[in-house]
Structures are given as C-alpha cells and as structure tokens.
C-alpha atoms as a PDB file:
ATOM      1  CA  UNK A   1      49.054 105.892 152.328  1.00  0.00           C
ATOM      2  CA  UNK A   2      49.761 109.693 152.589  1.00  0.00           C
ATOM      3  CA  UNK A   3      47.525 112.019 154.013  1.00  0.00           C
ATOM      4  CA  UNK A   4      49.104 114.373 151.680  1.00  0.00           C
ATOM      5  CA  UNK A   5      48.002 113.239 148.302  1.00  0.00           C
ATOM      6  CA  UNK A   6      45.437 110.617 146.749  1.00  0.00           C
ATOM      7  CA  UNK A   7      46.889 107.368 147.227  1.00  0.00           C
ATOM      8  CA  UNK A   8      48.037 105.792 144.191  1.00  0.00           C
ATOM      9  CA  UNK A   9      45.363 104.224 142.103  1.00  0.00           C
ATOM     10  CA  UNK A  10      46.213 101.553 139.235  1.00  0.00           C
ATOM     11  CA  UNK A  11      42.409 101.592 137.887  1.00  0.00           C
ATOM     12  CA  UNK A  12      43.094 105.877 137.737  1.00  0.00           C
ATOM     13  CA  UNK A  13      45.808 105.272 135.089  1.00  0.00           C
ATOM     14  CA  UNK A  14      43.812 102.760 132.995  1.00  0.00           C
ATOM     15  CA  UNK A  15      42.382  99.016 132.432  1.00  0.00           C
ATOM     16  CA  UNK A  16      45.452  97.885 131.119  1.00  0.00           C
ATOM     17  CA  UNK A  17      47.945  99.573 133.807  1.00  0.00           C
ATOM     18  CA  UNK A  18      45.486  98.126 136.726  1.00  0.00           C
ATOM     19  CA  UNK A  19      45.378  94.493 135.050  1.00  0.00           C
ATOM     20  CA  UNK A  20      49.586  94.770 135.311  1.00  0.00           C
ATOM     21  CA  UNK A  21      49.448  95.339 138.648  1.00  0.00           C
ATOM     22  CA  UNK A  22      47.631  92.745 140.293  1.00  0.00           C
ATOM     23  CA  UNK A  23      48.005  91.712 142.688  1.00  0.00           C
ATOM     24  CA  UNK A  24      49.875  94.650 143.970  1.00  0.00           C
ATOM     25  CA  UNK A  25      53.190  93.507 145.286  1.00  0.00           C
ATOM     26  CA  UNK A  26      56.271  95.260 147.322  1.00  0.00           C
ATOM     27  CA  UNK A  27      58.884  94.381 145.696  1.00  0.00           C
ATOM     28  CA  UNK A  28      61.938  93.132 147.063  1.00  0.00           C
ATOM     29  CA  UNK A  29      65.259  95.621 147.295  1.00  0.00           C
ATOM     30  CA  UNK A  30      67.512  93.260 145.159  1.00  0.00           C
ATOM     31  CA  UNK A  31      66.667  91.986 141.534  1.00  0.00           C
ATOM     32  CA  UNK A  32      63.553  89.443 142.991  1.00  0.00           C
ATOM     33  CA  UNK A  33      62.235  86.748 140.594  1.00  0.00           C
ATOM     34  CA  UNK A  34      60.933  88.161 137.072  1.00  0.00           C
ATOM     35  CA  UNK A  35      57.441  87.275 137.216  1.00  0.00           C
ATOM     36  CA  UNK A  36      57.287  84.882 134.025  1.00  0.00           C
ATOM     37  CA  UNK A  37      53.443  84.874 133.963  1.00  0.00           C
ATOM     38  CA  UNK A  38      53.144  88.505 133.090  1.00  0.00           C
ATOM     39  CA  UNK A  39      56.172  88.196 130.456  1.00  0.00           C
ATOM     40  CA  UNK A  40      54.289  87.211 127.239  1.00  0.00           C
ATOM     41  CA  UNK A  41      51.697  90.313 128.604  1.00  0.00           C
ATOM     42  CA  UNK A  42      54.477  92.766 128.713  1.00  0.00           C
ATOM     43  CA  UNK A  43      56.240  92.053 125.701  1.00  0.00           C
ATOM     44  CA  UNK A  44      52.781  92.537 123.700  1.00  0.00           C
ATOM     45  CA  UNK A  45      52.550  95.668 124.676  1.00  0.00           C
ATOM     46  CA  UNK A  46      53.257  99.088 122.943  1.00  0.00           C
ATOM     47  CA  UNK A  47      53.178 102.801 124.925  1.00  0.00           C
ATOM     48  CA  UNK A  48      50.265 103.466 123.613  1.00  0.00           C
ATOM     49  CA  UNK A  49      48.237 100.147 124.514  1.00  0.00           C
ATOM     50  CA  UNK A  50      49.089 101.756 128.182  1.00  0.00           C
ATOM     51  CA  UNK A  51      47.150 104.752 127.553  1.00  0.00           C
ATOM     52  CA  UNK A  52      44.313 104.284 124.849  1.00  0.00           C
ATOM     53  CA  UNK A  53      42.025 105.488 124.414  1.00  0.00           C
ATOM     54  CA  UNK A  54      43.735 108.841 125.257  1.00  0.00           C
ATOM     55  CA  UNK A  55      46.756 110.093 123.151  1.00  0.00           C
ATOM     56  CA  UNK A  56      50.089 109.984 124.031  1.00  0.00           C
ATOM     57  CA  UNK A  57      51.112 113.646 124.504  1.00  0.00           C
ATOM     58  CA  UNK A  58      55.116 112.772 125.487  1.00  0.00           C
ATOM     59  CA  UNK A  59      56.481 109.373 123.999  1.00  0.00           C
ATOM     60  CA  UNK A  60      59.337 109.956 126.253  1.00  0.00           C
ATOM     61  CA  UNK A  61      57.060 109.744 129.501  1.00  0.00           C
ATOM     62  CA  UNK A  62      54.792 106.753 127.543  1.00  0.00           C
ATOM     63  CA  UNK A  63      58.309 104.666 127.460  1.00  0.00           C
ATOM     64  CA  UNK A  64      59.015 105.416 130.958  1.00  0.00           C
ATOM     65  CA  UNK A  65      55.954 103.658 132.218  1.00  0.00           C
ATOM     66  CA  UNK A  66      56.907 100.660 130.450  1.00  0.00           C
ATOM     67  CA  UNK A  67      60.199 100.893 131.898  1.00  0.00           C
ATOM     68  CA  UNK A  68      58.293 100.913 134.844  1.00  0.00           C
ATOM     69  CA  UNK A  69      56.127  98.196 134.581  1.00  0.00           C
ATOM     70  CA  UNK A  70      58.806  95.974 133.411  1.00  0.00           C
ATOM     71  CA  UNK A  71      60.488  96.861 136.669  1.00  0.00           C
ATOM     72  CA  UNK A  72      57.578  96.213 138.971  1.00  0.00           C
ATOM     73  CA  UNK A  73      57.606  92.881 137.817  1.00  0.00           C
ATOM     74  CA  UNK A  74      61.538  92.466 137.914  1.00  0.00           C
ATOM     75  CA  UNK A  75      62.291  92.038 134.571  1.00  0.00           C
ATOM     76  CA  UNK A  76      65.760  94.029 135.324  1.00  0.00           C
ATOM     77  CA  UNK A  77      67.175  94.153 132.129  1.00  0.00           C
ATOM     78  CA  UNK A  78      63.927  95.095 129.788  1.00  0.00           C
ATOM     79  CA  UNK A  79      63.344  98.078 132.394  1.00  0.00           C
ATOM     80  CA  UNK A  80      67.506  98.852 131.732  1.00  0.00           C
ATOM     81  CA  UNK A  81      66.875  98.995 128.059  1.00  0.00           C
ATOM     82  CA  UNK A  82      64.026 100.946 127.839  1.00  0.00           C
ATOM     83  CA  UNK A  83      65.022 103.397 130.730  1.00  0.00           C
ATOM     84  CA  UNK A  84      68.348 104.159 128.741  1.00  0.00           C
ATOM     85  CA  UNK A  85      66.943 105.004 125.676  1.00  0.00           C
ATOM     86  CA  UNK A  86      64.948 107.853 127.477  1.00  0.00           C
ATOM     87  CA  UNK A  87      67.111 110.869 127.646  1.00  0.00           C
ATOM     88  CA  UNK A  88      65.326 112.872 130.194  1.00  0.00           C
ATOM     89  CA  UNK A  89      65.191 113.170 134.164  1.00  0.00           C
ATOM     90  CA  UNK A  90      62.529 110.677 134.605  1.00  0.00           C
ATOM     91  CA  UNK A  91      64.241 108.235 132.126  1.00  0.00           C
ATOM     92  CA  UNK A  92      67.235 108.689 134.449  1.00  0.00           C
ATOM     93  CA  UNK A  93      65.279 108.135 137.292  1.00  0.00           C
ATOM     94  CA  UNK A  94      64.046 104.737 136.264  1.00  0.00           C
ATOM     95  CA  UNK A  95      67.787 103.897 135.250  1.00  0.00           C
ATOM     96  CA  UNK A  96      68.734 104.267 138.674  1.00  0.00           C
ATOM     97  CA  UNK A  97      66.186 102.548 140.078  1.00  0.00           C
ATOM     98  CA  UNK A  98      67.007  99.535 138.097  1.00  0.00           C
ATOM     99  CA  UNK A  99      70.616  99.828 138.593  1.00  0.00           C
ATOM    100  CA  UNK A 100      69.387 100.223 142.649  1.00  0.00           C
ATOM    101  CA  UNK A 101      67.807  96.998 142.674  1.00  0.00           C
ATOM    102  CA  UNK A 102      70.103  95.143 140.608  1.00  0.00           C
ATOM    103  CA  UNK A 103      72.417  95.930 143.087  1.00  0.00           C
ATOM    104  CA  UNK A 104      74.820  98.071 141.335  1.00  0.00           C
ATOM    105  CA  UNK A 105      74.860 101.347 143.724  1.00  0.00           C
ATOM    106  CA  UNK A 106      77.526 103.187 142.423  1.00  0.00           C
ATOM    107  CA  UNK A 107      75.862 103.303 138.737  1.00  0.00           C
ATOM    108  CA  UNK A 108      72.077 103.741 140.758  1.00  0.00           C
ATOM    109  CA  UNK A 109      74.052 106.915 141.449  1.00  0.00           C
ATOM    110  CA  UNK A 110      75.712 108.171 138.276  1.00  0.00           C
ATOM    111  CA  UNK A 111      72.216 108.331 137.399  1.00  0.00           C
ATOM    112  CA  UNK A 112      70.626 109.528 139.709  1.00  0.00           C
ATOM    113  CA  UNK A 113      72.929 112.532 139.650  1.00  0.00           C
ATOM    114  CA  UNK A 114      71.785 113.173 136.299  1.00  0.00           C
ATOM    115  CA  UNK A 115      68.368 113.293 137.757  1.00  0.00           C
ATOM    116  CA  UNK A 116      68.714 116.218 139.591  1.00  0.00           C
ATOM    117  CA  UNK A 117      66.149 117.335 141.367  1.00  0.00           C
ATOM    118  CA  UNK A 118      63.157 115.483 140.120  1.00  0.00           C
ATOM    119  CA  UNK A 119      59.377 116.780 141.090  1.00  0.00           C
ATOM    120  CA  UNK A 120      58.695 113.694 143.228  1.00  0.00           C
ATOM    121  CA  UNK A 121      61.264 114.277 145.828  1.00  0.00           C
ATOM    122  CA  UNK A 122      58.858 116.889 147.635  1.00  0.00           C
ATOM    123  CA  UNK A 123      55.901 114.348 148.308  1.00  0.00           C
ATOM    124  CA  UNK A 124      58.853 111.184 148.467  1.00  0.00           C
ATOM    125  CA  UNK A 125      60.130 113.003 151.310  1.00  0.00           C
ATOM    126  CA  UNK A 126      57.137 113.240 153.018  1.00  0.00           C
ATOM    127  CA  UNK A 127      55.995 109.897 152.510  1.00  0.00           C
ATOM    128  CA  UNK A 128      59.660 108.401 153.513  1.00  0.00           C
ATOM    129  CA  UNK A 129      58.930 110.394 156.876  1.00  0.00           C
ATOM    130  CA  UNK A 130      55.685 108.532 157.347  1.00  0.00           C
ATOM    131  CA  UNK A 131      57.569 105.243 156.711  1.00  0.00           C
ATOM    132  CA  UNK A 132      59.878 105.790 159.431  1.00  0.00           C
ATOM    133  CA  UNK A 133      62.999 106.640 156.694  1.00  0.00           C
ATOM    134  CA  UNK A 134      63.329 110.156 157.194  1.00  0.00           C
ATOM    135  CA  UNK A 135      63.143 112.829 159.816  1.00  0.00           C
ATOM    136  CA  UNK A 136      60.201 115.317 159.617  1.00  0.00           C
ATOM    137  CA  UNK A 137      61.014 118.302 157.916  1.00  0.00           C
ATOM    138  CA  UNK A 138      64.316 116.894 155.930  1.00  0.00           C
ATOM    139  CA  UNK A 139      64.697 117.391 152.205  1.00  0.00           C
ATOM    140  CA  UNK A 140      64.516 113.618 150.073  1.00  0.00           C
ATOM    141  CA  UNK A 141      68.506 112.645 149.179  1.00  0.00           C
ATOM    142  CA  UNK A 142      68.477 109.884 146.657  1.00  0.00           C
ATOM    143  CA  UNK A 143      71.907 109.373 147.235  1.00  0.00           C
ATOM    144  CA  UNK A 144      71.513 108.457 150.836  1.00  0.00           C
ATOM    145  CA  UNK A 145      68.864 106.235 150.230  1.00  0.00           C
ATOM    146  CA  UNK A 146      70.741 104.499 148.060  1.00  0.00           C
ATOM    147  CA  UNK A 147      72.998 103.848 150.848  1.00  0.00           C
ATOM    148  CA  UNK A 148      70.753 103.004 152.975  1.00  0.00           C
ATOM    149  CA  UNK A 149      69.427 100.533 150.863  1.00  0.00           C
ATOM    150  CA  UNK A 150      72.661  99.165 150.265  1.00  0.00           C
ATOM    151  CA  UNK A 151      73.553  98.643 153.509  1.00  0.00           C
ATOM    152  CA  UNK A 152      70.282  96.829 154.377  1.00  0.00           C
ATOM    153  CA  UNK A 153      69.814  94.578 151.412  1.00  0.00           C
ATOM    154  CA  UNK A 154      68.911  91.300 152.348  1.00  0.00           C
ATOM    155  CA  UNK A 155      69.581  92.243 156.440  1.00  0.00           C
ATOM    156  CA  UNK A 156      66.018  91.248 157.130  1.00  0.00           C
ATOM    157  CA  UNK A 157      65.539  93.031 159.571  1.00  0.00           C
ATOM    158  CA  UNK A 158      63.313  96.329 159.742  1.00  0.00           C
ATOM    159  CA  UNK A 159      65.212  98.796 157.763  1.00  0.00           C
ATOM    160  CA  UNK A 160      64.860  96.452 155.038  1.00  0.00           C
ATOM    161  CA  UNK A 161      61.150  96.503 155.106  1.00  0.00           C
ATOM    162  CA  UNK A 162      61.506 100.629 155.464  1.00  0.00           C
ATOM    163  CA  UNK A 163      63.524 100.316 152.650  1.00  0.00           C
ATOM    164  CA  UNK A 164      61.084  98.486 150.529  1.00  0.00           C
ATOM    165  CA  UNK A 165      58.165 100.541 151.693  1.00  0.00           C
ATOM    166  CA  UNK A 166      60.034 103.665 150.789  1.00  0.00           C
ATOM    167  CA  UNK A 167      60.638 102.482 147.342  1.00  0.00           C
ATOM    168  CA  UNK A 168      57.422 101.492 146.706  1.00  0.00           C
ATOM    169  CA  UNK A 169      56.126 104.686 147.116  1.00  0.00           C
ATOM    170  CA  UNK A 170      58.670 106.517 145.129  1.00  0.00           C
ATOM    171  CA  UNK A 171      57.961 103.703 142.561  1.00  0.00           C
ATOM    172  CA  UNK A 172      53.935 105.137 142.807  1.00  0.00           C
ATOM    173  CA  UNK A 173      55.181 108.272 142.728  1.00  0.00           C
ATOM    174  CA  UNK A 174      57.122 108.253 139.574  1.00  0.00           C
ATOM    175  CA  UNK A 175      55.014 106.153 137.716  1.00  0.00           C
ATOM    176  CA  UNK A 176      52.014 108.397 138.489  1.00  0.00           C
ATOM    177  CA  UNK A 177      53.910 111.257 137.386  1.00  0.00           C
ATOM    178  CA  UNK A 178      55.132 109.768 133.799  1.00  0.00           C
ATOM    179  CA  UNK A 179      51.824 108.463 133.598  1.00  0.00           C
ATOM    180  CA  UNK A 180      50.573 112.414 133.999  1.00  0.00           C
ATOM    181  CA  UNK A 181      52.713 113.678 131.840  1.00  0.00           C
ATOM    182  CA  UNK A 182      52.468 111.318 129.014  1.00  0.00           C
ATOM    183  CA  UNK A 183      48.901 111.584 128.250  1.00  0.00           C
ATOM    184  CA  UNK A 184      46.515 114.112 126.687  1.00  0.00           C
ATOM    185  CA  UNK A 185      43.624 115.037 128.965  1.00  0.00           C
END
C-alpha cells in the first residue's frame, strides 16, 4: 500500500468487519454481481453489531459503514438507501460512490459536490499518485475521477485497472475514517 499511512487493516476495525471482507476483493467500476452469499449476513446486521464491544459514539458514521459494506459487496441499492438517509459529508460521499458505480455520473457528482472537501482527499491523492492516476504533487478532484472512470468503464484496458485500484483505496480510506469516527475509544 502507501508508505504514507498503515495500510488498511479489516481485523483493526473488528471480528465482524474482517469476517465481511474476506476474501478481500477489488471491485469492479460498474455495479458487479451482488455477492448473494454474504446477503442473509448483511441484512442481520445492526451498526452496532459492527462495532461491539465498543460504543457507537456517531450513529451517523456507524450507518455509513454499513453503507459501505453493502457496497463492497455490490448490493447497489441497500448501500443507496442507507447512504441517503445520512445527511452528512461522508454520507454524501458513499452516495456518490454508489451512484459512481452504478453508472450514473452525473448524480455521482451532485453528490459529490455536496461533499466538499472531505478529509480523505489529502492521503487519496497521494495514494492515486502511487497508482499511476495522478501526478505527484496535484490536489485529489473527485469530479475528474469520476470522469475518468466514466470514460474507462468496461475499456479493459489499464486505466480501468487504475481506476479500480484508485477506488479501492478511497473505498479503505473512507471506510477507515467512518469507522474512526463512529466509535468510542
């Protein structure tokens, strides 16, 4: 991963978060195959389960991981639900990751713009540059990588796998950080 942070660790969050995510996957830039196996797993599952035995500190931030895990497994439409519900900049964030993959890029950028400029961009950025996405030094533009990502989806060719690199990371990257900021301790 990045020599500029810890690389993201599933058995850091907790038992239940590293069971979900095995084995670990990139997933594809489009919608992919909801993984039907994990469904009965996911739907079980409250906030909290994610996170005990800690408490849940933000149940904003505890909703967006779900959000998130339902996306990792492409289960587009549970991760839509939840995400919306979530009226923050990380509940944004998820929404317009979903709506990226979906592919809907014009509504992966309405909400995006409400994201603003979300804490992850920083270390996204720098791990995009490592990936081959992004020049060293430049600032992280969701709005172009939408566009890139559009204009790659199912090319097949090595922007596409750039592309899917790139948003695996930022998928670490925000999931880490709801995962922070949701929990006591």
């Amino acid at each position: 991963m990045s020599e500029h942070r810890t690389p993201f660790s599933a058995s850091a969050c907790s038992p239940i978060v590293a069971e979900l995510l095995v084995p670990p996957r990139l997933a594809p830039l489009g919608p992919g195959s909801p993984n039907r196996a994990i469904e009965a797993r996911l739907r079980s599952l409250t906030p909290a389960d994610l996170f005990a035995p800690r408490r849940i500190i933000d149940a904003d931030m505890a909703a967006a991981c779900l959000a998130g895990l339902w996306l990792y497994h492409d289960f587009l439409d549970e991760a839509h639900t939840i995400s919306q519900s979530i009226d923050t900049t990380s509940g944004s964030y998820w929404h317009g990751l979903m709506h990226r993959r979906e592919p809907d890029f014009a509504n992966s950028k309405y909400w995006v713009r409400r994201v603003g400029a979300h804490p992850i961009f920083g270390e996204l950025a720098k791990d995009a540059t490592e990936r081959g996405y992004l020049s060293k030094g430049m600032k992280w533009d969701p709005f172009a990588f939408v566009d890139y990502c559009e204009r790659y989806l199912n090319s097949g060719g090595p922007e596409e796998e750039v592309c899917r690199k790139v948003q695996g990371v930022e998928w670490e990257l925000l999931f880490g950080y709801c995962f922070r900021q949701a929990r006591e301790g």
